[in-house]
C-alpha atoms as a PDB file:
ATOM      1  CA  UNK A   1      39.279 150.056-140.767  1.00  0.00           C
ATOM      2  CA  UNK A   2      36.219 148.545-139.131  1.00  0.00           C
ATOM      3  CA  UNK A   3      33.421 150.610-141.091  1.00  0.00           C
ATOM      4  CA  UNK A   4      35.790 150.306-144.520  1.00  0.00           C
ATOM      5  CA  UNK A   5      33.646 148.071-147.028  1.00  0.00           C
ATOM      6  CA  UNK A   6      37.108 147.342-149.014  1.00  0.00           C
ATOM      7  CA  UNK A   7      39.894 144.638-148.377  1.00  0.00           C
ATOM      8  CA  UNK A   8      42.468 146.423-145.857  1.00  0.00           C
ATOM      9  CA  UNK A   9      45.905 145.086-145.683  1.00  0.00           C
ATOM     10  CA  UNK A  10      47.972 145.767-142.412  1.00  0.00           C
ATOM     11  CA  UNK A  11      51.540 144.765-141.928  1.00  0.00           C
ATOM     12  CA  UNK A  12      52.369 143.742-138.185  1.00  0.00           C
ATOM     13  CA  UNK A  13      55.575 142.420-136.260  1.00  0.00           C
ATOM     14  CA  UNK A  14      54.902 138.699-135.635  1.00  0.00           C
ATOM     15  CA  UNK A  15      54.415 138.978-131.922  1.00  0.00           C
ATOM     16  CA  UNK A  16      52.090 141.680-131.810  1.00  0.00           C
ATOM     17  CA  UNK A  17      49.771 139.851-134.340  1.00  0.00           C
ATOM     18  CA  UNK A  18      47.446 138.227-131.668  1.00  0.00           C
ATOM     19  CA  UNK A  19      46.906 141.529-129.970  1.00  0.00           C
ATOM     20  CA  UNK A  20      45.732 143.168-133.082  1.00  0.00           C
ATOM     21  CA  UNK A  21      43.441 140.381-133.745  1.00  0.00           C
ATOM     22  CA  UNK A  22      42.145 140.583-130.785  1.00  0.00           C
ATOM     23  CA  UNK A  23      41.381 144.328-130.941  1.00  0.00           C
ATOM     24  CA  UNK A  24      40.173 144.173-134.377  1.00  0.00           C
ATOM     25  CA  UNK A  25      37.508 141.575-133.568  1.00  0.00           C
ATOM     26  CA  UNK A  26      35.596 143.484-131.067  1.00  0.00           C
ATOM     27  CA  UNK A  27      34.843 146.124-134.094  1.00  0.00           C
ATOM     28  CA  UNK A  28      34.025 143.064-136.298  1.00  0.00           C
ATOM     29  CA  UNK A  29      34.194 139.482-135.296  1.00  0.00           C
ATOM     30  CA  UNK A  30      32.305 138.169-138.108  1.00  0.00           C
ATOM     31  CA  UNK A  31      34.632 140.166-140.981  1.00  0.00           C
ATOM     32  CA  UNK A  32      36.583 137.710-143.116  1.00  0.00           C
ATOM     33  CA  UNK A  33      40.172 137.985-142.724  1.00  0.00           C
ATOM     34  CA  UNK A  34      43.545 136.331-143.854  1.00  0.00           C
ATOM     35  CA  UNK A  35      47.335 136.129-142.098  1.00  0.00           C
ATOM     36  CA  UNK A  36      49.970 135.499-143.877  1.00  0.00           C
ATOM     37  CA  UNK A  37      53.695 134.794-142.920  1.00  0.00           C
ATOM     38  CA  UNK A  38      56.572 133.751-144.394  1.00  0.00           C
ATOM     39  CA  UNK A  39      55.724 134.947-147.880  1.00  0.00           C
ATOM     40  CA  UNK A  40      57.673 133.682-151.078  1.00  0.00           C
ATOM     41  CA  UNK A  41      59.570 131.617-148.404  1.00  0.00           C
ATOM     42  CA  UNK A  42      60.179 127.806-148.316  1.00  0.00           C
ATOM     43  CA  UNK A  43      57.574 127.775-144.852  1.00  0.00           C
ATOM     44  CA  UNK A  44      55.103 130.181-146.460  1.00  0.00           C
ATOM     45  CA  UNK A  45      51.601 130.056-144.645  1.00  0.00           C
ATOM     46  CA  UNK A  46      47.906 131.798-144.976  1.00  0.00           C
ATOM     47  CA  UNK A  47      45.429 131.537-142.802  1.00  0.00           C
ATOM     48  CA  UNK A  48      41.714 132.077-142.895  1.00  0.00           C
ATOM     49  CA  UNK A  49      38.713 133.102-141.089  1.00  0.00           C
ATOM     50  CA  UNK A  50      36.354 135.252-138.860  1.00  0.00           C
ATOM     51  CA  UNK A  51      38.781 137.841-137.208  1.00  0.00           C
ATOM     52  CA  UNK A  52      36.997 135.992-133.974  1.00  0.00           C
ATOM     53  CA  UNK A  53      38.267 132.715-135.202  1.00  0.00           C
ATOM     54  CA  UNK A  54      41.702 134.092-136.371  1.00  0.00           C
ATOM     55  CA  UNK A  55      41.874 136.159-133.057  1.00  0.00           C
ATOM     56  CA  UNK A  56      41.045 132.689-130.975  1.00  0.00           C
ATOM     57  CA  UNK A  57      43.263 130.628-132.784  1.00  0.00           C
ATOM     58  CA  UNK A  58      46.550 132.960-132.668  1.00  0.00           C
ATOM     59  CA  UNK A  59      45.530 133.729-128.833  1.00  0.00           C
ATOM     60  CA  UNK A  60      45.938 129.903-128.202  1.00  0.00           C
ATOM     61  CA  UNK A  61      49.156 129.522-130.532  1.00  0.00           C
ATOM     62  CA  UNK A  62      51.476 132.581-130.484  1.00  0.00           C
ATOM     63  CA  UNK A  63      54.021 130.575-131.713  1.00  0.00           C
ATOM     64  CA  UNK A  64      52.013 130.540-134.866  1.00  0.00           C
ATOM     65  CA  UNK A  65      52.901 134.002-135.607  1.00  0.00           C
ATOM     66  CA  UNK A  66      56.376 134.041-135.259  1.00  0.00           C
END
């Protein structure tokens, strides 16, 4: 996943989504990257960023995830 040069989609339980940003940052903290939750739901969300910035901001808020 780290060396791929094409868009990579993972799907991940909601509380295991700040670990896996975490570990996928230290291969590339500077690759863009998306979460998404909630899809074609009523409280649908995306979020974007560095995997550093994703992987800071879900470590703070694991709530966010859920």
């Amino acid at each position: 996943m780290a060396k791929s040069e094409w868009t990579v989609v993972l799907f991940e339980a909601p509380p295991r989504v700040a670990e896996l940003l975490g570990t996928s940052r230290r291969r590339g903290a500077e690759r863009p990257a998306a979460v998404a939750r909630e899809l074609t739901k009523l409280f649908e969300e995306t979020r974007t960023g560095t995997l550093a910035e994703l992987a800071g901001y879900y470590a703070e808020a694991p709530a966010a995830a859920k």
